[in-house]
Protein backbone atom coordinates (compact mmCIF):
# COMPACT_ATOMS: atom_id res chain seq x y z
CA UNK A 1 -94.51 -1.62 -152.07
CA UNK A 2 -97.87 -1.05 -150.37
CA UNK A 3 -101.06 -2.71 -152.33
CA UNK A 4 -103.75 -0.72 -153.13
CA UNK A 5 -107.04 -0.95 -150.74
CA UNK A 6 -108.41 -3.15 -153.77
CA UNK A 7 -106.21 -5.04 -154.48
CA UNK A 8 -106.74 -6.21 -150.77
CA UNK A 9 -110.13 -6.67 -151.19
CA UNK A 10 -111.90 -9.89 -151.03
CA UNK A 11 -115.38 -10.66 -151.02
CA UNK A 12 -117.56 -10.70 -148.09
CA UNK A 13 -115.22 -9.04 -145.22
CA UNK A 14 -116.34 -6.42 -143.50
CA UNK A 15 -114.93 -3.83 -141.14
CA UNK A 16 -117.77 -2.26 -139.22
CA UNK A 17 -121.32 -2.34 -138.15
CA UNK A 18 -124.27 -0.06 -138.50
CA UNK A 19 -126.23 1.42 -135.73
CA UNK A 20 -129.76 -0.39 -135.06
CA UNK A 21 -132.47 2.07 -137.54
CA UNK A 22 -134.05 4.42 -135.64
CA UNK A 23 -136.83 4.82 -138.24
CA UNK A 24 -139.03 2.63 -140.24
CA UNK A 25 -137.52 1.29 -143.06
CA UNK A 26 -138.17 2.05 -146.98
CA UNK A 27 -137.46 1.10 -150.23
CA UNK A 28 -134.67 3.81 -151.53
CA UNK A 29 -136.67 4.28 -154.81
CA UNK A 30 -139.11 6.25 -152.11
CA UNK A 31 -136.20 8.45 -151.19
CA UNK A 32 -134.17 9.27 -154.43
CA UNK A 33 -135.71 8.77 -158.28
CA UNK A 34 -134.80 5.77 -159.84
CA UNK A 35 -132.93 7.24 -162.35
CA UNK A 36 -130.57 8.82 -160.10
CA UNK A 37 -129.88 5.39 -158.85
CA UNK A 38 -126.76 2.51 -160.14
CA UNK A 39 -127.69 -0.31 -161.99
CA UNK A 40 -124.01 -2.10 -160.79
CA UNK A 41 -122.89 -1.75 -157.15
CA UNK A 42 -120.37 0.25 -156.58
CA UNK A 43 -117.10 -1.08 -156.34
CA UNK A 44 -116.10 -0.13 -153.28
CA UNK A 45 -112.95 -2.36 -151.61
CA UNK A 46 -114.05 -5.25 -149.19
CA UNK A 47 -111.78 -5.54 -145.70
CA UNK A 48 -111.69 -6.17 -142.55
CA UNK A 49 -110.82 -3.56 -139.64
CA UNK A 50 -107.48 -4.82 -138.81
CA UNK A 51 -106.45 -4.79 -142.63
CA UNK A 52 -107.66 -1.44 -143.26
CA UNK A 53 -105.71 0.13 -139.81
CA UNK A 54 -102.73 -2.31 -140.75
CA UNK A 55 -102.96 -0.53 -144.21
CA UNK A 56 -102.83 2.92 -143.46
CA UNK A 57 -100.64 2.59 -140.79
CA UNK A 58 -98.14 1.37 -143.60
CA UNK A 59 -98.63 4.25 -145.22
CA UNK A 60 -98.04 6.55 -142.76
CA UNK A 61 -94.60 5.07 -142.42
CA UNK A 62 -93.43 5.01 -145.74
CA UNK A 63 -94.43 9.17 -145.67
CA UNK A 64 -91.97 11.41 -144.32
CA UNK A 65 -93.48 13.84 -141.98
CA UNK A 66 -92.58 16.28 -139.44
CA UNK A 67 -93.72 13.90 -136.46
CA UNK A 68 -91.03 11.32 -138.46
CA UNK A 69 -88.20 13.19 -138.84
CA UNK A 70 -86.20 16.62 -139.99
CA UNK A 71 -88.25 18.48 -142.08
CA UNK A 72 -85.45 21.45 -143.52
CA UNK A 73 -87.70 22.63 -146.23
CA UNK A 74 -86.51 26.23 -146.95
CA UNK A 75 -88.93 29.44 -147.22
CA UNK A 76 -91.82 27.16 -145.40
CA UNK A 77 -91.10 26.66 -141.98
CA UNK A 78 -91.65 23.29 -141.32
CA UNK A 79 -91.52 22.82 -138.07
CA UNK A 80 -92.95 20.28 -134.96
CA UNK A 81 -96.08 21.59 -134.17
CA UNK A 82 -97.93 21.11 -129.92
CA UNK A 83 -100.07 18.80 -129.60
CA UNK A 84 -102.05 21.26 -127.31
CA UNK A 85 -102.99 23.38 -130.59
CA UNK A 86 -104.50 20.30 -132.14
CA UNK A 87 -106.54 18.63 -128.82
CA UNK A 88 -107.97 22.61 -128.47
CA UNK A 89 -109.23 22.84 -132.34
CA UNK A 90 -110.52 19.42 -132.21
CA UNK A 91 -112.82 20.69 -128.66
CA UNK A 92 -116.48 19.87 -130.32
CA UNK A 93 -117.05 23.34 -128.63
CA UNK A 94 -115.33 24.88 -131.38
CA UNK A 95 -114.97 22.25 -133.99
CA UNK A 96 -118.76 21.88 -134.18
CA UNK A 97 -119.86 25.65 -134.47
CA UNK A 98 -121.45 26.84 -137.68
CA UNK A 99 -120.64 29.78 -139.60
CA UNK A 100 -124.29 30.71 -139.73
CA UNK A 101 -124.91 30.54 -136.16
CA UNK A 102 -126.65 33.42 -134.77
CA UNK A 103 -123.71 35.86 -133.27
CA UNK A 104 -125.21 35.54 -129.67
CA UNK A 105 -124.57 32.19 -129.50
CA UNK A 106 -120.66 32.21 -130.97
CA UNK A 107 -119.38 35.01 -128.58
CA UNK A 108 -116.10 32.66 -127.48
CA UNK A 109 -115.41 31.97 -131.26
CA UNK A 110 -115.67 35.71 -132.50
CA UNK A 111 -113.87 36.84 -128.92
CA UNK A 112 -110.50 34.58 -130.09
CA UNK A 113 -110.78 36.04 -133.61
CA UNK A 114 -110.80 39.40 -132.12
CA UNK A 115 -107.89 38.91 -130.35
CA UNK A 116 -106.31 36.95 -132.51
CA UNK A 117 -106.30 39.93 -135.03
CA UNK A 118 -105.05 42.19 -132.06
CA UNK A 119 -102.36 39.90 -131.73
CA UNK A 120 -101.12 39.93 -134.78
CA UNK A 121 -101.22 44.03 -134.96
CA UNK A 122 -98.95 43.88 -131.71
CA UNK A 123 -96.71 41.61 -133.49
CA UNK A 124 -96.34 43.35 -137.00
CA UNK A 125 -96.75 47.17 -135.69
CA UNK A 126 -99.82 47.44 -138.24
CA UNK A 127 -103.08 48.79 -137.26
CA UNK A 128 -105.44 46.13 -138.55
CA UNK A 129 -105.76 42.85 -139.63
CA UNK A 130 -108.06 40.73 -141.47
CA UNK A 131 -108.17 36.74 -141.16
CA UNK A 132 -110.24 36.03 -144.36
CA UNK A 133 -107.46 34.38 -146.44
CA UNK A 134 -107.13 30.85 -146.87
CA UNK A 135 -103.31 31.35 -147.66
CA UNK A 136 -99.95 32.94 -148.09
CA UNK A 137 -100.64 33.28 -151.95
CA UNK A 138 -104.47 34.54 -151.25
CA UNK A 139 -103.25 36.59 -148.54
CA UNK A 140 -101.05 37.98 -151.56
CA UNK A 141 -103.70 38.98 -153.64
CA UNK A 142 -105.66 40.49 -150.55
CA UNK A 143 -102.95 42.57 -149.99
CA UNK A 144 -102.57 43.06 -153.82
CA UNK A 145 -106.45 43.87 -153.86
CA UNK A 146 -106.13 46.46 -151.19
CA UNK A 147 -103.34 48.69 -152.46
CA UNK A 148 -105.03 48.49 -156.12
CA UNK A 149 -108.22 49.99 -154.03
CA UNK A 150 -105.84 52.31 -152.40
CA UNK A 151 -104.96 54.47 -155.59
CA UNK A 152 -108.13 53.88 -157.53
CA UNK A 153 -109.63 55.93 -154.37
CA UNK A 154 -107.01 58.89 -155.22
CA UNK A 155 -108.19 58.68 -158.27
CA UNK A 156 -104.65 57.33 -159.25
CA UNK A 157 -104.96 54.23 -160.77
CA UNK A 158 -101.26 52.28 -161.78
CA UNK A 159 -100.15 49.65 -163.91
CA UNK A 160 -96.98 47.73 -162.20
CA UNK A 161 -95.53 46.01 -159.01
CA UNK A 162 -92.23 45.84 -158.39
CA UNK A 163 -90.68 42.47 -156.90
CA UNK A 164 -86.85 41.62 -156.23
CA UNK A 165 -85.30 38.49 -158.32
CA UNK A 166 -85.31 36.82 -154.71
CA UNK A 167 -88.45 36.69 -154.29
CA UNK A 168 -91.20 34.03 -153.19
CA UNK A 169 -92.68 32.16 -156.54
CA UNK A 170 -95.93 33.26 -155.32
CA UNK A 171 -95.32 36.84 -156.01
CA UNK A 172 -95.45 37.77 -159.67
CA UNK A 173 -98.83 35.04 -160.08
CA UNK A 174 -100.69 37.29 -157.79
CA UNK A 175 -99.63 40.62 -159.02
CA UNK A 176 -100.68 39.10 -162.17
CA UNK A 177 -103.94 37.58 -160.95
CA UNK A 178 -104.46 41.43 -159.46
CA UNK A 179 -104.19 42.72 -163.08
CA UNK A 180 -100.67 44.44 -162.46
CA UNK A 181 -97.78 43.92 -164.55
CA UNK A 182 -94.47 42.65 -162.56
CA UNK A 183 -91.53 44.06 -162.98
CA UNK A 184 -88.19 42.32 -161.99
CA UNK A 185 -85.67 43.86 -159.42
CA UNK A 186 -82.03 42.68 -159.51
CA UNK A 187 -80.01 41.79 -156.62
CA UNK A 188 -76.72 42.99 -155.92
CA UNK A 189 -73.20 41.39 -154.96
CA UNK A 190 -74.56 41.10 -151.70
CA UNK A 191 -77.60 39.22 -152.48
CA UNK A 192 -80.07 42.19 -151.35
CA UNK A 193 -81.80 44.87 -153.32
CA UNK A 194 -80.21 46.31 -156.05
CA UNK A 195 -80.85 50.07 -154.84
CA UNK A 196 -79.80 51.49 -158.71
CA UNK A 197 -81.99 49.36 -160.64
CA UNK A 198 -85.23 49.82 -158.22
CA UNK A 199 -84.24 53.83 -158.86
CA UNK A 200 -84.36 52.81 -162.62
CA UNK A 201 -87.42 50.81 -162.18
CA UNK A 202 -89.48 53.24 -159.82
CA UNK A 203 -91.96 55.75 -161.06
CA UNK A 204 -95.44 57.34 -160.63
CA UNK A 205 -97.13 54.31 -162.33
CA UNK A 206 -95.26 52.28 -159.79
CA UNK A 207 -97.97 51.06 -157.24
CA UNK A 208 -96.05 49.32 -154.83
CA UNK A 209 -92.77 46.96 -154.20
CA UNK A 210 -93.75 43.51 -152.93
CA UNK A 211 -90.51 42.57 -150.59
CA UNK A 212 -89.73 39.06 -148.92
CA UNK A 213 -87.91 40.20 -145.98
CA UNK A 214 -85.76 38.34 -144.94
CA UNK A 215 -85.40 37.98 -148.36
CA UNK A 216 -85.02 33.79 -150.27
CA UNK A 217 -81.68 33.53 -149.68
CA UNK A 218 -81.98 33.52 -145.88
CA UNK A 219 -80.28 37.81 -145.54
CA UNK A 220 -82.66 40.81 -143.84
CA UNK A 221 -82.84 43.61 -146.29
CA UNK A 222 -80.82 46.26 -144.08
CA UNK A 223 -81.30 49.04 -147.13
CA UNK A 224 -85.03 48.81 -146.02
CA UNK A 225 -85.10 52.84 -144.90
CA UNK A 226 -83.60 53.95 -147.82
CA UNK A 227 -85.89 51.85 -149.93
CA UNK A 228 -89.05 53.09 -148.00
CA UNK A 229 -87.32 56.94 -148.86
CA UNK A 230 -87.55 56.28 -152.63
CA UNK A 231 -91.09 54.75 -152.79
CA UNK A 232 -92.92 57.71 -150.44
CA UNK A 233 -91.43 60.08 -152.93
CA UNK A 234 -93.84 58.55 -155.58
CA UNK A 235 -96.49 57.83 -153.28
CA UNK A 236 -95.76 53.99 -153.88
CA UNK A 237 -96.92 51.15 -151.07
CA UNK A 238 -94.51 48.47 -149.20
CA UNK A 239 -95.75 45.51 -149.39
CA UNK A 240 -94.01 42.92 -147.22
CA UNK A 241 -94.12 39.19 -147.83
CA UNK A 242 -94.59 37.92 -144.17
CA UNK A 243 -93.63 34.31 -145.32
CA UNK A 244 -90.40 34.30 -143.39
CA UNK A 245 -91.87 36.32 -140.51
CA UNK A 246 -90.22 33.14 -138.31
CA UNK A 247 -87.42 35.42 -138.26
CA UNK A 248 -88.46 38.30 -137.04
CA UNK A 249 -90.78 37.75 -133.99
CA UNK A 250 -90.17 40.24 -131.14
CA UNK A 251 -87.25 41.47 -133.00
CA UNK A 252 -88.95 43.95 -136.05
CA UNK A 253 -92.38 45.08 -136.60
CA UNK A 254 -93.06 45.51 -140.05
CA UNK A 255 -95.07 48.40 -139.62
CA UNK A 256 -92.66 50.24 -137.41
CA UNK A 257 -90.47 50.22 -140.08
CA UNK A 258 -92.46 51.78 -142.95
CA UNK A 259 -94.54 48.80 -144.78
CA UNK A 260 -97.91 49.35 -145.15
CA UNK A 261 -99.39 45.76 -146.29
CA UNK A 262 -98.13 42.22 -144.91
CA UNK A 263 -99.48 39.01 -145.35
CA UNK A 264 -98.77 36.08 -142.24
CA UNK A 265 -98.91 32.73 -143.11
CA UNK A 266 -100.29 31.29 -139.70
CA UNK A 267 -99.60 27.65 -140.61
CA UNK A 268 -95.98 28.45 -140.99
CA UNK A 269 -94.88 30.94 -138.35
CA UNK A 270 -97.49 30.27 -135.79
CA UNK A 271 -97.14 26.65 -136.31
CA UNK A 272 -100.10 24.95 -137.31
CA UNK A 273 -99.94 22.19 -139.65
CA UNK A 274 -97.98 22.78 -143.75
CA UNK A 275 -97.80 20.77 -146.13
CA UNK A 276 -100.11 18.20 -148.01
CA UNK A 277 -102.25 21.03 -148.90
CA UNK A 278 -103.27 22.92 -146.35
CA UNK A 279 -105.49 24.14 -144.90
CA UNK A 280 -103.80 27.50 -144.27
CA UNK A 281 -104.12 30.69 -142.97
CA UNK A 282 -102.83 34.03 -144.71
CA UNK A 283 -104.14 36.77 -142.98
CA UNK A 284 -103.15 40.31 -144.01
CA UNK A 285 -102.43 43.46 -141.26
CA UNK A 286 -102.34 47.25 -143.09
CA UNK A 287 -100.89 50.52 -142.31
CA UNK A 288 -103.92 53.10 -141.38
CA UNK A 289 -104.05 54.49 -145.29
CA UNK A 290 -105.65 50.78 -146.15
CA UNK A 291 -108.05 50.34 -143.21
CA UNK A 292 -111.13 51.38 -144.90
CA UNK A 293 -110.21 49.01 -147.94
CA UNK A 294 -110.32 45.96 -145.77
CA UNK A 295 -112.65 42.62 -146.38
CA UNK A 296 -115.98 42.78 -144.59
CA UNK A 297 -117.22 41.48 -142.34
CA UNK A 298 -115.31 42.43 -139.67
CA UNK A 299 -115.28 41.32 -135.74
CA UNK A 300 -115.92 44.28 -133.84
CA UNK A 301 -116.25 45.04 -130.13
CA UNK A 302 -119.25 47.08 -129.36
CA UNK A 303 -120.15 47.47 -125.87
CA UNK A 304 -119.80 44.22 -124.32
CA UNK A 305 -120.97 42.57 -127.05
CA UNK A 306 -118.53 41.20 -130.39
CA UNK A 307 -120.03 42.05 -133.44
CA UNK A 308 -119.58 40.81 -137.40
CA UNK A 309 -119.18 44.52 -138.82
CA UNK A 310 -120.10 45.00 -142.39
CA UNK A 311 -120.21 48.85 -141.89
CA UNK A 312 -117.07 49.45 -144.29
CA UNK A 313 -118.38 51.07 -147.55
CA UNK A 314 -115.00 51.32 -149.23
CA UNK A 315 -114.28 47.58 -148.24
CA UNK A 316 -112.99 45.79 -151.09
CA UNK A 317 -115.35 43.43 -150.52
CA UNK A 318 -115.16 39.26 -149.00
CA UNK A 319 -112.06 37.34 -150.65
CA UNK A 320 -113.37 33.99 -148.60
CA UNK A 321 -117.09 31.96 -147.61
CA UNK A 322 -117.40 33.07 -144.19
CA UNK A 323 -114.94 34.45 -141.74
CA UNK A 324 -111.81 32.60 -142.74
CA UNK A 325 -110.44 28.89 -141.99
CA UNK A 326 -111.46 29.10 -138.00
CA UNK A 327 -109.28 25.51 -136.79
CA UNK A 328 -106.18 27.34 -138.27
CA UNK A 329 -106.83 30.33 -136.14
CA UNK A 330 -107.12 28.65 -132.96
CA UNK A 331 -103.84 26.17 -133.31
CA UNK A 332 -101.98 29.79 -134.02
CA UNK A 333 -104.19 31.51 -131.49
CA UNK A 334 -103.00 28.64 -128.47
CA UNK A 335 -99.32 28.79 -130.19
CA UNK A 336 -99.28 32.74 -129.36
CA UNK A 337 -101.09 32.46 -125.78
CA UNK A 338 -98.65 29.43 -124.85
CA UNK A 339 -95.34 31.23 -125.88
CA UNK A 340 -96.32 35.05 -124.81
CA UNK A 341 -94.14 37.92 -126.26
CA UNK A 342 -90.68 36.54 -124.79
CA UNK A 343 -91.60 33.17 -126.29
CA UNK A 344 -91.92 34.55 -129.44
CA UNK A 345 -88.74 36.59 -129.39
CA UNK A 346 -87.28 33.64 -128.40
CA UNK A 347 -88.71 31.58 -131.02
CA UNK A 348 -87.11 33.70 -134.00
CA UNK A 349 -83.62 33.72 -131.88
CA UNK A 350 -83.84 30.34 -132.08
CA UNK A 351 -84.64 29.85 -135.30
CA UNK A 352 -81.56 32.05 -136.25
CA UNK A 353 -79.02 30.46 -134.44
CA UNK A 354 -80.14 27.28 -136.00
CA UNK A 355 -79.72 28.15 -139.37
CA UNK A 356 -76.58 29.92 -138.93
CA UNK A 357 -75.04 27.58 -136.81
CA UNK A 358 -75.66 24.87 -139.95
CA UNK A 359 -74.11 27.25 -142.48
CA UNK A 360 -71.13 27.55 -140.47
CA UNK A 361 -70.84 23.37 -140.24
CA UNK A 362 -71.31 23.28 -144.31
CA UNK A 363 -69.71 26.25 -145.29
CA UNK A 364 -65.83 24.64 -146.04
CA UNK A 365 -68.28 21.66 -148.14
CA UNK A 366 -70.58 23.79 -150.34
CA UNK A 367 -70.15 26.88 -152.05
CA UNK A 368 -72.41 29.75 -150.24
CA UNK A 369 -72.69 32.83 -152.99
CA UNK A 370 -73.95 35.11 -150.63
CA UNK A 371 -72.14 33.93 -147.05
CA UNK A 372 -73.01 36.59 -144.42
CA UNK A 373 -75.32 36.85 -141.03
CA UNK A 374 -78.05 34.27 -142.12
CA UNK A 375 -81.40 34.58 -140.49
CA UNK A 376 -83.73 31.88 -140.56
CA UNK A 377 -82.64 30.24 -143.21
CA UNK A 378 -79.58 30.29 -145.82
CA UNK A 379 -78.76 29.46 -149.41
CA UNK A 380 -75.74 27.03 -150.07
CA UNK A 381 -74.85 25.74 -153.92
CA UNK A 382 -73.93 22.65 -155.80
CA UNK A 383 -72.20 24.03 -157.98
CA UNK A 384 -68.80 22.39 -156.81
CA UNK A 385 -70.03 18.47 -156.61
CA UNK A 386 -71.46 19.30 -160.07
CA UNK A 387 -68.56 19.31 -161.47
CA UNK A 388 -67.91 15.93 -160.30
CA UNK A 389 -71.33 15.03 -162.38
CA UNK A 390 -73.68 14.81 -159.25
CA UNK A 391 -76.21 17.58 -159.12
CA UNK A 392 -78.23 18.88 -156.51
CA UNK A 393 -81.25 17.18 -156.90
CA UNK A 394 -79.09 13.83 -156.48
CA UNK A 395 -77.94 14.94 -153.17
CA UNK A 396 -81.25 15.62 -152.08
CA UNK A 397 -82.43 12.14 -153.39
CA UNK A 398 -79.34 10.73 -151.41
CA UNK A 399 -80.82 12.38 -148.13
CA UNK A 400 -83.71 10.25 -148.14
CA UNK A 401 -81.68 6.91 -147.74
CA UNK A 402 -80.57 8.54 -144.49
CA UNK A 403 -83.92 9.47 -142.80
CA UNK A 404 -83.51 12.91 -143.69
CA UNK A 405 -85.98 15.02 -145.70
CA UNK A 406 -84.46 17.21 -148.66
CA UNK A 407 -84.38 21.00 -148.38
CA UNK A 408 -85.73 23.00 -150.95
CA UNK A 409 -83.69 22.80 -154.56
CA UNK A 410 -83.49 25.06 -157.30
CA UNK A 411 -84.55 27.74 -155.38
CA UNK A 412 -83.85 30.69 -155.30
CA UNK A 413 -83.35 30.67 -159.02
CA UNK A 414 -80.69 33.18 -158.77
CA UNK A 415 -78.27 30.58 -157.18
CA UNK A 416 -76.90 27.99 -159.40
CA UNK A 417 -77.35 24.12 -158.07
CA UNK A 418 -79.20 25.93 -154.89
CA UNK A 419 -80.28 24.18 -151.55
CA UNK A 420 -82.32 25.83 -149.03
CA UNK A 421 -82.47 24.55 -145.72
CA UNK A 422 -84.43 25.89 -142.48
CA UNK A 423 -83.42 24.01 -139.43
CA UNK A 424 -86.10 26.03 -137.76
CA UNK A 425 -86.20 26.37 -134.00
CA UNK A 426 -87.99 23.60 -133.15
CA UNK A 427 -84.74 21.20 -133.94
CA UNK A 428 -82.06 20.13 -131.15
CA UNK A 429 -78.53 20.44 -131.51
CA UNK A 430 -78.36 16.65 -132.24
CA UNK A 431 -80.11 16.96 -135.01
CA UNK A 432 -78.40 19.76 -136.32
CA UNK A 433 -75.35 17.73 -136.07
CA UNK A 434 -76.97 14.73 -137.94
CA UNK A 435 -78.06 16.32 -140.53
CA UNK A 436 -74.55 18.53 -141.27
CA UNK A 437 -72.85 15.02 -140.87
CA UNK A 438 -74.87 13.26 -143.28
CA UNK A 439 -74.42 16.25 -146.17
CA UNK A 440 -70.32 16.12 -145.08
CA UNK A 441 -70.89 12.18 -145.73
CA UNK A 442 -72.25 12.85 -148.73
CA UNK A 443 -69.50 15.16 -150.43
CA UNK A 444 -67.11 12.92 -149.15
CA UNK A 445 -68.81 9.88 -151.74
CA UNK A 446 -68.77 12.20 -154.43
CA UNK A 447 -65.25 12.04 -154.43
CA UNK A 448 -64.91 8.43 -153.69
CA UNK A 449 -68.05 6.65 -155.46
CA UNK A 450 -70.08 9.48 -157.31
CA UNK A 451 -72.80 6.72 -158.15
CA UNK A 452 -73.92 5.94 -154.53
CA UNK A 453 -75.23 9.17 -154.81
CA UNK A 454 -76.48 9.48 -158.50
CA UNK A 455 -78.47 6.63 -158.29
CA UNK A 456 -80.20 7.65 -154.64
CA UNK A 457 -82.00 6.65 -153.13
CA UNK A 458 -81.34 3.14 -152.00
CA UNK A 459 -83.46 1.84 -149.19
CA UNK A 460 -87.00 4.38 -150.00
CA UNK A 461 -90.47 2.13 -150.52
CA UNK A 462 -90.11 3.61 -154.10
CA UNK A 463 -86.93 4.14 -155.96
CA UNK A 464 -85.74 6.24 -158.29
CA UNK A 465 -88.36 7.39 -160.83
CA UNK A 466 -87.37 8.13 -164.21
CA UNK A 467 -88.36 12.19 -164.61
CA UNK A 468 -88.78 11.48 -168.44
CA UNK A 469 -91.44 8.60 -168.47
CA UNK A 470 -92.84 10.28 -165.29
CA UNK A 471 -93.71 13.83 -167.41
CA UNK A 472 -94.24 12.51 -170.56
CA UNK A 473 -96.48 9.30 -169.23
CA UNK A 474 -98.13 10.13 -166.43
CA UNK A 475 -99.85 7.23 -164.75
CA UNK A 476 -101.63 8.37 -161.67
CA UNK A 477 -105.10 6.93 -161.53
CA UNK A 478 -106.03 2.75 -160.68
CA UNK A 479 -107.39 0.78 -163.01
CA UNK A 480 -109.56 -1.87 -162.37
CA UNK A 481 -108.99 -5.26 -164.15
């Protein structure tokens, strides 16, 4: 186990230098009150370079990461992500600019945001886009901001969203964050929309139906004219969760087929860095009845001159500081250049083949509830080494031992014992294979020695934790002596 920075510490070692001052020197009671001032040092750790490097380098390879190894974390795409994107957003050109620099002088930066939103119009089939949102979830209640605006400009305000039983986590927190009550949608045998109970559910107070398509458990939702029929007769708005829009690149435009808001998660689909909290990207493209609702400002070509256009008095308003998290937009601005529209497709065709080449390696090992066409991703179940006593979450535990990060468990919560795995496209066939071998190896010691498994993992810097102790007694700050 790694020792804390302090506990390395020991008096008098020192890991850098300070520049020669460049100004006459002063006592800091001339610079900041004393009473804003310690009466102890701080204590702040003592070491030299080569410990602290040595240190963090540790670290970093006790973490699992996606420059470290497969990553299969359903519904979040994590996937290897260029280099390129990263040298380009570190350029001091664009790394250094300020928000509040005078428009003349950040023509390149609001040029790529320009075209970035263009970009992402061409790719959904909506006809605008704004970049504000930090995230998926805020890109949720953008979207869930805008169709609220939407009726209360009819004159029509509603009360309730409707969202399928397979849909992202995310969904009902922002619908209820936007003041709407959620209503549940089942699925059917198939694992899609129930079409009967969104008839049941679907009314004039109905606002709109947020949809994950493809939905959590990996399947397109092919009943999407027929749902689009049902919610124009009451006026109601598609909303589509763009989450796994990895799927669909060059293959479906949202707004081709009828939805009128959509969310992108740039740090998924367009690769720039998940995970470890962010930052992220969720911008959010409309149909033309939202346009006017849009966050200001917005960039705008006028002449030959881009423009920060606040000229939208129905706007609903900004939902971020500034203009949106700029690095994230140019890592998924480079991703889109680099690949081009065949890319792209081929991206997504990747991506499917992955997954459904997996499901077909694991399907005669795991029960699959809803085994069809997967697209990026798919669903399998536990349910079967359960009853052996080994659950899900002991399998994904068991992973680790082999160099393998777990897919998502427990989720969707309409599968019992669920895993959800998304090779992505970024993975080789290798991989594929190592990873379908190592879940095959691991049914096969359920059936021979159950508690290899149940107490995974073996060879991790930190073992098993005990979930009890770990809720009930949670210990996560240092103490000094």
């Amino acid at each position: 186990m790694a020792k804390f920075l302090f506990e390395l510490s020991s008096e008098g070692r020192k890991g850098y230098s300070l520049p020669k001052l460049q100004v006459s020197e002063k006592k800091v009671t001339d610079i900041i009150p004393e009473k804003f001032l310690r009466r102890k040092p701080a204590r702040l750790p003592q070491l030299s370079e080569n410990e602290v490097v040595r240190h963090f380098v540790e670290l970093s390879l006790m973490n699992h990461h996606i420059d470290k190894g497969f990553y299969p974390l359903g519904s979040c795409t994590m996937k290897y992500n260029p280099k390129i994107n990263e040298n380009i957003a570190r350029n001091s050109c664009l790394s250094d600019l300020h928000p509040m620099q005078n428009e003349k002088l950040t023509q390149g930066a609001l040029e790529m945001m320009y075209e970035l939103s263009n970009y992402l119009c061409e790719i959904s089939g909506l006809k605008a886009v704004t970049l504000q949102p930090a995230a998926g979830a805020h890109g949720e209640l953008t979207g869930l901001m805008l169709i609220r605006a939407y009726h209360e400009n009819l004159g029509d305000p509603r009360e309730k969203i409707l969202i399928p039983d397979s849909a992202h986590g995310t969904n009902p927190a922002s619908v209820t964050i936007a003041g709407y009550k959620a209503v549940q949608i089942k699925s059917n045998e198939n694992g899609l929309v129930d079409i009967e109970d969104l008839k049941k559910n679907l009314d004039e107070n109905t606002a709109a139906l947020m949809l994950t398509n493809p939905n959590t458990l990996g399947l397109f939702e092919t009943q999407l004219t027929e749902i689009n029929k049902l919610l124009k007769k009451v006026d109601a708005l598609l909303y589509m969760d763009g989450a796994n829009l990895n799927a669909l690149l060059g293959i479906l435009r949202p707004g081709s087929a009828g939805v009128d808001v959509l969310h992108f998660n740039l740090h998924k689909t367009f690769s720039t860095p998940h995970g470890g909290g962010g930052p992220g990207s969720g911008p959010v493209g409309v149909s033309e009845k939202l346009v006017d609702f849009l966050p200001v400002p917005r960039v705008a070509l006028k002449g030959n001159q881009y423009k920060l256009d606040y000229n939208f008095p129905n706007s609903i308003g900004r939902v971020h500081s500034f203009y949106g998290n700029f690095g994230v937009m140019i890592k998924a601005y480079v991703y889109i250049r680099m690949l081009g529209s065949k890319g792209l497709k081929r991206v997504s065709e990747n991506a499917i083949i992955s997954a459904n080449y997996l499901q077909a390696r694991l399907k005669d090992y795991f029960d699959i509830p809803y085994l069809g066409l997967a697209m990026h991703e798919f669903v399998i179940s536990g349910s079967r080494q359960k009853e052996r006593g080994v659950s899900t979450a002991d399998m994904a535990k068991r992973l680790l031992d082999f160099g393998f990060h777990a897919p998502t468990v427990y989720f969707p919560l309409i599968v019992n014992e669920a895993m959800m795995i998304e090779p992505t496209e970024t993975e080789s066939k290798e991989t594929l294979d190592e990873f379908a071998d190592c879940l095959i190896n691991i049914t096969t010691e359920i059936e021979k020695n159950p508690d290899i498994v149940k107490n995974a993992p073996h060879n991790t810097p930190v073992s098993r934790l005990d979930d009890v102790k770990a809720i009930k007694e949670p210990n996560i700050r240092y103490k000094f002596d």
